[in-house]
Protein backbone atom coordinates (compact mmCIF):
# COMPACT_ATOMS: atom_id res chain seq x y z
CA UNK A 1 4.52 16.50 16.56
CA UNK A 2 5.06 15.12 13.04
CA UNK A 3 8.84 14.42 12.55
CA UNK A 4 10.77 16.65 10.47
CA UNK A 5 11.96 16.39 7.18
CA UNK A 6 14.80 18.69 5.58
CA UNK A 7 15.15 19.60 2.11
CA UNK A 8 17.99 20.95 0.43
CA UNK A 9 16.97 23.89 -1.39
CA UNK A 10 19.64 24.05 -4.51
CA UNK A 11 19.72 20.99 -6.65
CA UNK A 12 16.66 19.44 -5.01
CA UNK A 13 13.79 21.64 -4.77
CA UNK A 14 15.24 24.20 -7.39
CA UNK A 15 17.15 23.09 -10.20
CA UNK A 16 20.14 25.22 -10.33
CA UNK A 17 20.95 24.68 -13.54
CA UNK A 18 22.48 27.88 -13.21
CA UNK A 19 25.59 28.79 -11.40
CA UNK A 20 25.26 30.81 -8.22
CA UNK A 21 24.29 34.20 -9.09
CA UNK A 22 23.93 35.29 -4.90
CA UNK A 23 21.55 34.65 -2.36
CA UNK A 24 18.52 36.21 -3.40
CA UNK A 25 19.21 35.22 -6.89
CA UNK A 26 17.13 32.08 -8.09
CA UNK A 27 16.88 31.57 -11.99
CA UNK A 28 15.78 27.69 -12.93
CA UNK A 29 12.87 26.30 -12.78
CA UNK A 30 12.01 23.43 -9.85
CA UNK A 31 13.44 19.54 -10.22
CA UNK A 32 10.63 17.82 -11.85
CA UNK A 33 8.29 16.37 -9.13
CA UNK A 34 9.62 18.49 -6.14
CA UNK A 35 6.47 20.60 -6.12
CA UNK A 36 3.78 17.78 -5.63
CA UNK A 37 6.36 15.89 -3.80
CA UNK A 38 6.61 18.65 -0.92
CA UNK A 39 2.63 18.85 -0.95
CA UNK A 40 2.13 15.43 -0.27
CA UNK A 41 4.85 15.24 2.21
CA UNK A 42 3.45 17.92 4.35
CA UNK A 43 0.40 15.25 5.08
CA UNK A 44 3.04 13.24 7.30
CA UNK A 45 6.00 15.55 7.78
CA UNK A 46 7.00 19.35 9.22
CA UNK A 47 8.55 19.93 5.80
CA UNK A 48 11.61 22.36 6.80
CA UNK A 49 13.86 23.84 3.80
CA UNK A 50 16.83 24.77 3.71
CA UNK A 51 20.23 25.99 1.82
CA UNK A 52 22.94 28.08 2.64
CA UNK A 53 20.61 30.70 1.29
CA UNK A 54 19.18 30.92 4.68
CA UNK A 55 21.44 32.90 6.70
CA UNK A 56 21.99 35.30 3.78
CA UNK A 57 20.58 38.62 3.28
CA UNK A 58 17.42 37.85 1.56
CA UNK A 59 18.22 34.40 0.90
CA UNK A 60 15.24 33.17 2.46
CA UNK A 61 12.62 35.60 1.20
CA UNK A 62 13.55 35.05 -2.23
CA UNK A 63 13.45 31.09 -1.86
CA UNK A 64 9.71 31.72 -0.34
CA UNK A 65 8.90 34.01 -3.58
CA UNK A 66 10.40 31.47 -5.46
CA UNK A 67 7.91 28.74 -4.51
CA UNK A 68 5.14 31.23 -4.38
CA UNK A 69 5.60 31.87 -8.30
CA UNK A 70 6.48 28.03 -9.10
CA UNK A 71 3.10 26.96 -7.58
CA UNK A 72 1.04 30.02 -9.37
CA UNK A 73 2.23 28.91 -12.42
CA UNK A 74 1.04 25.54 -11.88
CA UNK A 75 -2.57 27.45 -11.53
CA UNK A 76 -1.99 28.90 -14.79
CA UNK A 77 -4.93 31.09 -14.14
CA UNK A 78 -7.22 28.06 -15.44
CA UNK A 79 -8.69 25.41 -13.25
CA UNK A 80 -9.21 22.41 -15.32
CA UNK A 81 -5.27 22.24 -16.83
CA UNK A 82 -3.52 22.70 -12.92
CA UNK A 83 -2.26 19.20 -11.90
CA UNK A 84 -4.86 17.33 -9.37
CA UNK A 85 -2.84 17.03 -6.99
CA UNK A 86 -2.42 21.47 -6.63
CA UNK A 87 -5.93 21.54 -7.42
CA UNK A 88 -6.94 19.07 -4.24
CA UNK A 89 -4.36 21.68 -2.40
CA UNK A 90 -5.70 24.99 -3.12
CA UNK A 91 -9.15 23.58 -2.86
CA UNK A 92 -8.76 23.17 0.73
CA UNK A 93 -8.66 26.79 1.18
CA UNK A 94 -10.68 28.18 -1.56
CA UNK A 95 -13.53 30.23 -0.33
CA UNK A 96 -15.35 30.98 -4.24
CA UNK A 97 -13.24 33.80 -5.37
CA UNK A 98 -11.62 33.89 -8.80
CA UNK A 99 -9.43 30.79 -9.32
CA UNK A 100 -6.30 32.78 -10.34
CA UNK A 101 -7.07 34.52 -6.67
CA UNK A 102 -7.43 31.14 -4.90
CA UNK A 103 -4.03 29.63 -6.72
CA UNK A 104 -1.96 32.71 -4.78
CA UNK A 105 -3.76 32.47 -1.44
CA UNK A 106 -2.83 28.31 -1.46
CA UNK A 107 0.14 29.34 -2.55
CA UNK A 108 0.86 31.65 0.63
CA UNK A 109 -0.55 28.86 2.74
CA UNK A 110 1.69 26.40 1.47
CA UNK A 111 4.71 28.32 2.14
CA UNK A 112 3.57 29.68 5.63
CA UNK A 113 3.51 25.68 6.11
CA UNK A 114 6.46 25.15 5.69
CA UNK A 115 9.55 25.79 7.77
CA UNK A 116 12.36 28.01 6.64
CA UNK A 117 14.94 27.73 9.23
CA UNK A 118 18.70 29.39 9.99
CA UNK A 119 20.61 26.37 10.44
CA UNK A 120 20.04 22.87 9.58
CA UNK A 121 17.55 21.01 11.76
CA UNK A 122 17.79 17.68 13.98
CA UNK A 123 15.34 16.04 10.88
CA UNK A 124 14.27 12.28 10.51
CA UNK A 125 15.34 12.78 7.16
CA UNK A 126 17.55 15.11 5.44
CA UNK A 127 17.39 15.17 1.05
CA UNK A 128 20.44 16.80 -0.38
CA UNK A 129 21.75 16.44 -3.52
CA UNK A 130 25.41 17.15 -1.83
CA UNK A 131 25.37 14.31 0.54
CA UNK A 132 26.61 10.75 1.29
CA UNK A 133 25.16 8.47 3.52
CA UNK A 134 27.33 8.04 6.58
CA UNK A 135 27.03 3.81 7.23
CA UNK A 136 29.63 4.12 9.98
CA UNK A 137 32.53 3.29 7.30
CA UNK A 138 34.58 6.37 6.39
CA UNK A 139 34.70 6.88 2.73
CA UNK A 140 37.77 6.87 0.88
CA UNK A 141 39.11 10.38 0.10
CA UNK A 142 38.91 9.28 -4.01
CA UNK A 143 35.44 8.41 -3.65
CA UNK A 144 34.74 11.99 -1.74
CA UNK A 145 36.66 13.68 -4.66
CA UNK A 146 34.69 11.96 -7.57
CA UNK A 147 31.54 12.24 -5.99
CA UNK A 148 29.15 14.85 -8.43
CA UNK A 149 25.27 15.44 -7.04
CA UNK A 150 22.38 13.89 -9.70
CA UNK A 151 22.34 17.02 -11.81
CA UNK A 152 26.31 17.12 -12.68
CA UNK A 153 26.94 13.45 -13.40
């Protein structure tokens, strides 16, 4: 068993730049990195994500979709401009069809890879852009009321 780690969906995998438009509703484009970032980790990890999309109608389909259209973009349809790293990916599964072919079948891998659960899991490590770092101190009630995640300071 490879420990789990849990990733916030909204302001760490996708940008939300946007405001929240509903569950199934998922305009900006990812946080720089968070792509390659989630391939890698899935050497070493279970890679669960999560939001309070999840328990929403279609909350978690359109997340999935999401990521499925972020990484065949990334294919662009043309081998030699996708980023190594997505190129070492979907080459594990390729099996000589058309690369724009073999971009959306890594893609469906990759997200059938990943876990997509209800509720929150019991992770080594959880990444949230929403969260403090409980060190056994309480934090003051000012500092909960100031604090703003990365992408809203």
């Amino acid at each position: 068993m490879r420990p789990i780690l849990c990733l916030d969906f909204d302001g760490v995998v996708h940008s939300y730049t946007s405001r929240w438009q509903g569950a199934s509703v998922i305009p900006d484009q990812p946080v720089p990195g968070a792509l390659e970032f989630i391939v890698k980790a899935l050497e070493t990890y279970e890679v669960a994500i999560f939001s309070s999309r999840s328990h929403q109608w279609g909350g978690k389909r359109a997340m999935k979709s999401w990521l499925i259209k972020h990484l065949v973009e990334l294919g662009n349809n043309d081998y030699e401009n996708t980023p190594v790293w997505w190129r070492n990916y979907v080459a594990r599964s390729a099996f000589a069809d058309p690369w724009n072919e073999e971009v959306l079948w890594a893609a469906k891998c990759l997200v059938g890879e990943i876990s997509w659960p209800w509720f929150k899991p019991p992770a080594k490590v959880t990444l949230d852009d929403r969260a403090l770092t409980f060190t056994g101190t309480w934090p003051a009630l000012e500092t909960l009321d100031a604090f703003k995640p990365w992408n809203k300071a």
